[in-house]
N, C-alpha and C. Protein backbone atom coordinates (compact mmCIF):
# COMPACT_ATOMS: atom_id res chain seq x y z
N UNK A 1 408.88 156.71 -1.05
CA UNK A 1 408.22 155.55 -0.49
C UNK A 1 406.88 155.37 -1.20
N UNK A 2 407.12 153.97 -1.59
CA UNK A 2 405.54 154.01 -2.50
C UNK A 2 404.28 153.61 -1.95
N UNK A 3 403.24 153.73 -2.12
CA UNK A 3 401.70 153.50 -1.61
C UNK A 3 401.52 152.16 -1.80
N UNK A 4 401.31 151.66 -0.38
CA UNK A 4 400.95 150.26 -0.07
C UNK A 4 399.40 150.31 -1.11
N UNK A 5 399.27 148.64 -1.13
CA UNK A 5 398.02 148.50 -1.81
C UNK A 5 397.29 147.98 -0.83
N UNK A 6 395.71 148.11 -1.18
CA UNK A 6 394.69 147.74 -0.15
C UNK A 6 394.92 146.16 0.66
N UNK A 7 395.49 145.67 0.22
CA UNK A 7 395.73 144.22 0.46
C UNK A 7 396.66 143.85 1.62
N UNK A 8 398.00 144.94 1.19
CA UNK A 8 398.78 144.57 2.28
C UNK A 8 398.52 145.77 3.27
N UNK A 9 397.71 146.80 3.09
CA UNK A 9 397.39 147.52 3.83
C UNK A 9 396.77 146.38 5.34
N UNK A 10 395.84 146.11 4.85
CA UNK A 10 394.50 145.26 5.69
C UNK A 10 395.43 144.16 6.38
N UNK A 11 396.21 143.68 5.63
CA UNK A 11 396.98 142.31 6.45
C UNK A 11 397.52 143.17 7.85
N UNK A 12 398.72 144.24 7.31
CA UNK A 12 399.17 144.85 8.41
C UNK A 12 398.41 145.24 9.51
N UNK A 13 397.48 145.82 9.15
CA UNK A 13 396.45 146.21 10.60
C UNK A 13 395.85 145.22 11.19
N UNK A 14 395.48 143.88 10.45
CA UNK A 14 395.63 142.68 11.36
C UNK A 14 395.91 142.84 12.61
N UNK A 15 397.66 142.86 12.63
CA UNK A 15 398.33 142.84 14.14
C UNK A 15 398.11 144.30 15.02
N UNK A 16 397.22 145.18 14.59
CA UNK A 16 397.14 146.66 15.08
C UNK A 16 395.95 147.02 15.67
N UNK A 17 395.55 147.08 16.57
CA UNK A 17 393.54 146.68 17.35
C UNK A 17 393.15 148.30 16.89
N UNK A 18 391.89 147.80 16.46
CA UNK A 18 390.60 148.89 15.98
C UNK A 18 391.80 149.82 15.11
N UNK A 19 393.02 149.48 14.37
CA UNK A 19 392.71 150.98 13.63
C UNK A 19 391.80 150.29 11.82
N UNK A 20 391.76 151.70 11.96
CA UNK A 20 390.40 151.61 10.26
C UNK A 20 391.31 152.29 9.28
N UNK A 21 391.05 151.33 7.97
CA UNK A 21 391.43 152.09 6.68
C UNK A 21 390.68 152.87 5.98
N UNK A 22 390.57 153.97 5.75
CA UNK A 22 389.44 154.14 5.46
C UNK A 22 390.09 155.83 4.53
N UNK A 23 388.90 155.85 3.18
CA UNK A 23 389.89 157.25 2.05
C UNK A 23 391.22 157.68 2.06
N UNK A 24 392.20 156.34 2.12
CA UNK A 24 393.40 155.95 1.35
C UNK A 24 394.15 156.62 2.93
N UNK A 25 393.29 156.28 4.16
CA UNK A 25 394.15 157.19 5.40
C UNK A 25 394.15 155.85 6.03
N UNK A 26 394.66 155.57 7.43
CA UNK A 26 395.12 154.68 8.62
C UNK A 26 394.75 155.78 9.92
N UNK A 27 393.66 155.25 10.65
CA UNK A 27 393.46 156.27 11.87
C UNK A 27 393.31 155.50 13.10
N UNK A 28 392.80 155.78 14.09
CA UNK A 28 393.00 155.38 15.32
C UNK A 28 392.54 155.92 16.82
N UNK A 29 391.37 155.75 17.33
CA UNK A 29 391.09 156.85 18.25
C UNK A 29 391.84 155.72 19.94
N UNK A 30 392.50 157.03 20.60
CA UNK A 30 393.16 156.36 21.38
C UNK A 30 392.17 156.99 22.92
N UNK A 31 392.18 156.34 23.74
CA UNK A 31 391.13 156.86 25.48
C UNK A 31 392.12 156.71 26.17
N UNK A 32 392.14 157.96 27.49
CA UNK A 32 393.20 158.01 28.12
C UNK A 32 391.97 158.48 29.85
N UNK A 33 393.00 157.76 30.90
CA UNK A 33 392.01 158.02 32.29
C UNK A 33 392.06 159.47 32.20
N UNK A 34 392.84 160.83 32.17
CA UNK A 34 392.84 161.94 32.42
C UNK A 34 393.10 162.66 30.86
N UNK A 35 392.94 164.14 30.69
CA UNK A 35 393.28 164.79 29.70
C UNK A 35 394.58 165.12 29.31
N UNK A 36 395.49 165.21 30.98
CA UNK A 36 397.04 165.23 30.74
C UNK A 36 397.71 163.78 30.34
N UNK A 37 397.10 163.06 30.97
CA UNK A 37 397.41 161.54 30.38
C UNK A 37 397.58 161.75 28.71
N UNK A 38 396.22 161.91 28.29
CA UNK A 38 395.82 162.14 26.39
C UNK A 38 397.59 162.72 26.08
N UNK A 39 397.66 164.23 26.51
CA UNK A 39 398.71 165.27 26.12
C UNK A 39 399.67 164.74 26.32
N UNK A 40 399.84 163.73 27.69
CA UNK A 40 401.50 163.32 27.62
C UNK A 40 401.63 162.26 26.26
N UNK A 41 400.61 161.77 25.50
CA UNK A 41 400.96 160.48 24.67
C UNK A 41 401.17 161.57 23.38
N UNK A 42 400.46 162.43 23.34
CA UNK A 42 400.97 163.34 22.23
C UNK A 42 402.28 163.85 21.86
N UNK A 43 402.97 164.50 23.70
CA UNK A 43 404.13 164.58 23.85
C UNK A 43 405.02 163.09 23.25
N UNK A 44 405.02 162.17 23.46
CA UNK A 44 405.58 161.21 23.42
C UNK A 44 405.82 160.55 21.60
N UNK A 45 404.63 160.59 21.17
CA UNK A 45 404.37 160.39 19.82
C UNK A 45 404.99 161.10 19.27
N UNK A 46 405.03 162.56 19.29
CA UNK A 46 405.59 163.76 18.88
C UNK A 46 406.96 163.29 18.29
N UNK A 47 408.00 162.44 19.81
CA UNK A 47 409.20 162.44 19.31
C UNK A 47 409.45 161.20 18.33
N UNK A 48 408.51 160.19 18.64
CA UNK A 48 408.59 159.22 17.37
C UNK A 48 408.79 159.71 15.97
N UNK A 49 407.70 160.76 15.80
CA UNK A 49 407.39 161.01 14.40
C UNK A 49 408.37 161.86 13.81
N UNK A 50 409.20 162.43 14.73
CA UNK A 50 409.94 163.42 14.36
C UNK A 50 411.69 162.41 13.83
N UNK A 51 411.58 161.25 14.70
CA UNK A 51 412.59 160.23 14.56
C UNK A 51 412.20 159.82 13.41
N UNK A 52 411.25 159.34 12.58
CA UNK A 52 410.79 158.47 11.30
C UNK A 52 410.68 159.76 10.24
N UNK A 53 410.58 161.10 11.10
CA UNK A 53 410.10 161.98 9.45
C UNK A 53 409.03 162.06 8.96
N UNK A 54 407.92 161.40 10.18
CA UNK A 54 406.31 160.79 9.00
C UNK A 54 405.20 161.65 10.04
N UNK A 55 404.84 162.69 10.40
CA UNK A 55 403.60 163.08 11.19
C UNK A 55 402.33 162.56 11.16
N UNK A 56 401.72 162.60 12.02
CA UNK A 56 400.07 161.72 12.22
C UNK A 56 399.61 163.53 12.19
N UNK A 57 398.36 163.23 11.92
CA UNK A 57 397.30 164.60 12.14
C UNK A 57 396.70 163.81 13.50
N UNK A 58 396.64 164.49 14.57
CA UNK A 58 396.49 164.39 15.75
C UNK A 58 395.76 165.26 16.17
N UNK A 59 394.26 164.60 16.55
CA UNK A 59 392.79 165.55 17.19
C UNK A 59 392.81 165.36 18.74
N UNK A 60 392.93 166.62 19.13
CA UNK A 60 392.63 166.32 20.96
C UNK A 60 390.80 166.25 21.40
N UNK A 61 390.70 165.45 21.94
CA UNK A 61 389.15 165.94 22.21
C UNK A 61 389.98 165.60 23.78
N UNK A 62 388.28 165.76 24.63
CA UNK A 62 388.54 165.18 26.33
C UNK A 62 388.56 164.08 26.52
N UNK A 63 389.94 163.71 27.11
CA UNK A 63 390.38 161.90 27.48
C UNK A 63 390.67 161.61 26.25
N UNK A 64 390.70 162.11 25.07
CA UNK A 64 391.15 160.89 23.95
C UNK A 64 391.96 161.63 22.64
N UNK A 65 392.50 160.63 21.96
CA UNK A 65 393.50 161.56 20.71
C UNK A 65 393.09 160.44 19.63
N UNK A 66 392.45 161.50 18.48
CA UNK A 66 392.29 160.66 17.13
C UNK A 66 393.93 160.93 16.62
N UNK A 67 394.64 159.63 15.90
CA UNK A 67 395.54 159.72 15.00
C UNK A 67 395.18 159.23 13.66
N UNK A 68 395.69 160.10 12.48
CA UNK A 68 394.95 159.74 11.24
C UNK A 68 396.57 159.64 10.47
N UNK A 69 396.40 159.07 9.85
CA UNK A 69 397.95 159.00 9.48
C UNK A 69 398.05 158.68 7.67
N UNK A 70 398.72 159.24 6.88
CA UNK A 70 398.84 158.92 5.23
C UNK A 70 400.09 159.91 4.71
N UNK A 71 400.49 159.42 3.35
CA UNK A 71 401.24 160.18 2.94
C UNK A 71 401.04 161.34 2.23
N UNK A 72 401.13 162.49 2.29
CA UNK A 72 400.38 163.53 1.48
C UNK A 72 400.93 163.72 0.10
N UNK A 73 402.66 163.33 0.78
CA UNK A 73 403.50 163.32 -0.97
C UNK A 73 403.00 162.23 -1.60
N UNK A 74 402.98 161.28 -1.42
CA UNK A 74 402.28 159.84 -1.98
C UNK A 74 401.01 159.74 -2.27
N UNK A 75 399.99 160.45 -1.25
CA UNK A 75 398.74 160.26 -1.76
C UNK A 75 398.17 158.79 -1.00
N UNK A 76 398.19 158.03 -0.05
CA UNK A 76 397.84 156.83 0.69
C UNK A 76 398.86 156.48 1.71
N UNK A 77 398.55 155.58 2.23
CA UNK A 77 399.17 154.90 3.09
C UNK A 77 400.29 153.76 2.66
N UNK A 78 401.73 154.34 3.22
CA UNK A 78 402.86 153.71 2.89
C UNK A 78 403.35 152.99 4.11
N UNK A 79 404.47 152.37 4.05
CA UNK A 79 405.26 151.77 5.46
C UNK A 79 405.57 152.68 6.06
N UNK A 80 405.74 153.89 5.68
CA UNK A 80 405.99 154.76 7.03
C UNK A 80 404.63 154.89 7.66
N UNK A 81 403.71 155.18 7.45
CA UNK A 81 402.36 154.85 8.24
C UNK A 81 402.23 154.25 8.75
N UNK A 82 402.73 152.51 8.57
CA UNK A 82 402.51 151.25 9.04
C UNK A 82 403.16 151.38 10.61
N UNK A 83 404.69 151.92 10.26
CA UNK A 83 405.76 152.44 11.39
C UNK A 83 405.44 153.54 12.78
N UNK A 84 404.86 154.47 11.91
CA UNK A 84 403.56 154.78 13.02
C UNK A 84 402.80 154.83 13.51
N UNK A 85 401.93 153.99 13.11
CA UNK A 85 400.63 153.04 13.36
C UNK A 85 401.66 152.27 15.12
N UNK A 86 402.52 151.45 14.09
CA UNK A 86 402.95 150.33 14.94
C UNK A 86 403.60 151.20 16.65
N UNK A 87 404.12 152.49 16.28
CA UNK A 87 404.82 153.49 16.99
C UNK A 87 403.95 154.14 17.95
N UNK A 88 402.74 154.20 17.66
CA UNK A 88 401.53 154.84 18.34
C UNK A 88 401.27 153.88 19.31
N UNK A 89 401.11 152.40 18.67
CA UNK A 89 400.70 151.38 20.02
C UNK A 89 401.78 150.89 21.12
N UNK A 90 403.10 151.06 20.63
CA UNK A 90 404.25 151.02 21.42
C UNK A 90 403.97 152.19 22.82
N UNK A 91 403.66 153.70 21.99
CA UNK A 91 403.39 154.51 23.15
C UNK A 91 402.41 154.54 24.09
N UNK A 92 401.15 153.78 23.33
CA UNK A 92 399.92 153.95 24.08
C UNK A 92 400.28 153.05 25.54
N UNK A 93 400.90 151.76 25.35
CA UNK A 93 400.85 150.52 26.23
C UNK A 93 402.23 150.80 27.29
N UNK A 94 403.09 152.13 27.25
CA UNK A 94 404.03 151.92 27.87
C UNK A 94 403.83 152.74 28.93
């Protein structure tokens, strides 16, 4: 899968609220009312990523989960990023 370019990177996150492009990564800090709340979206994400093949690096702090997401074989952000970008906000809102 090849490395999106900055261009269609930026269009895509258009439709995607507050995430940032930023040193060839796609991230995302997500707020949750409780800390098990945070852990269950982790749980949940978990099985997305494992369905697509593509992992997020996923930071727990209290109430909230940074997702940073890129290709390491590729070196930037590809459509599978985009897919979990898009996969992350599916989980957050359900």
């Amino acid at each position: 899968m090849a490395v999106l370019d900055i261009k269609n990177i930026k269009k895509e996150l258009r439709d995607l609220k507050n995430w940032i492009l930023k040193d060839n990564k796609i991230s995302k800090e997500y707020t949750f009312p409780s800390y098990m709340n945070s852990i269950q979206f982790i749980n949940k994400l978990a099985v997305e990523a494992e369905k697509y093949n593509h992992h997020p690096d996923m930071v727990v702090g209290w109430c909230s989960i940074k997702i940073t997401l890129t290709s390491h074989d590729e070196g930037g952000v590809t459509d599978k990023c985009l897919i979990m970008a898009k996969s992350a906000e599916k989980v957050f809102l359900a």
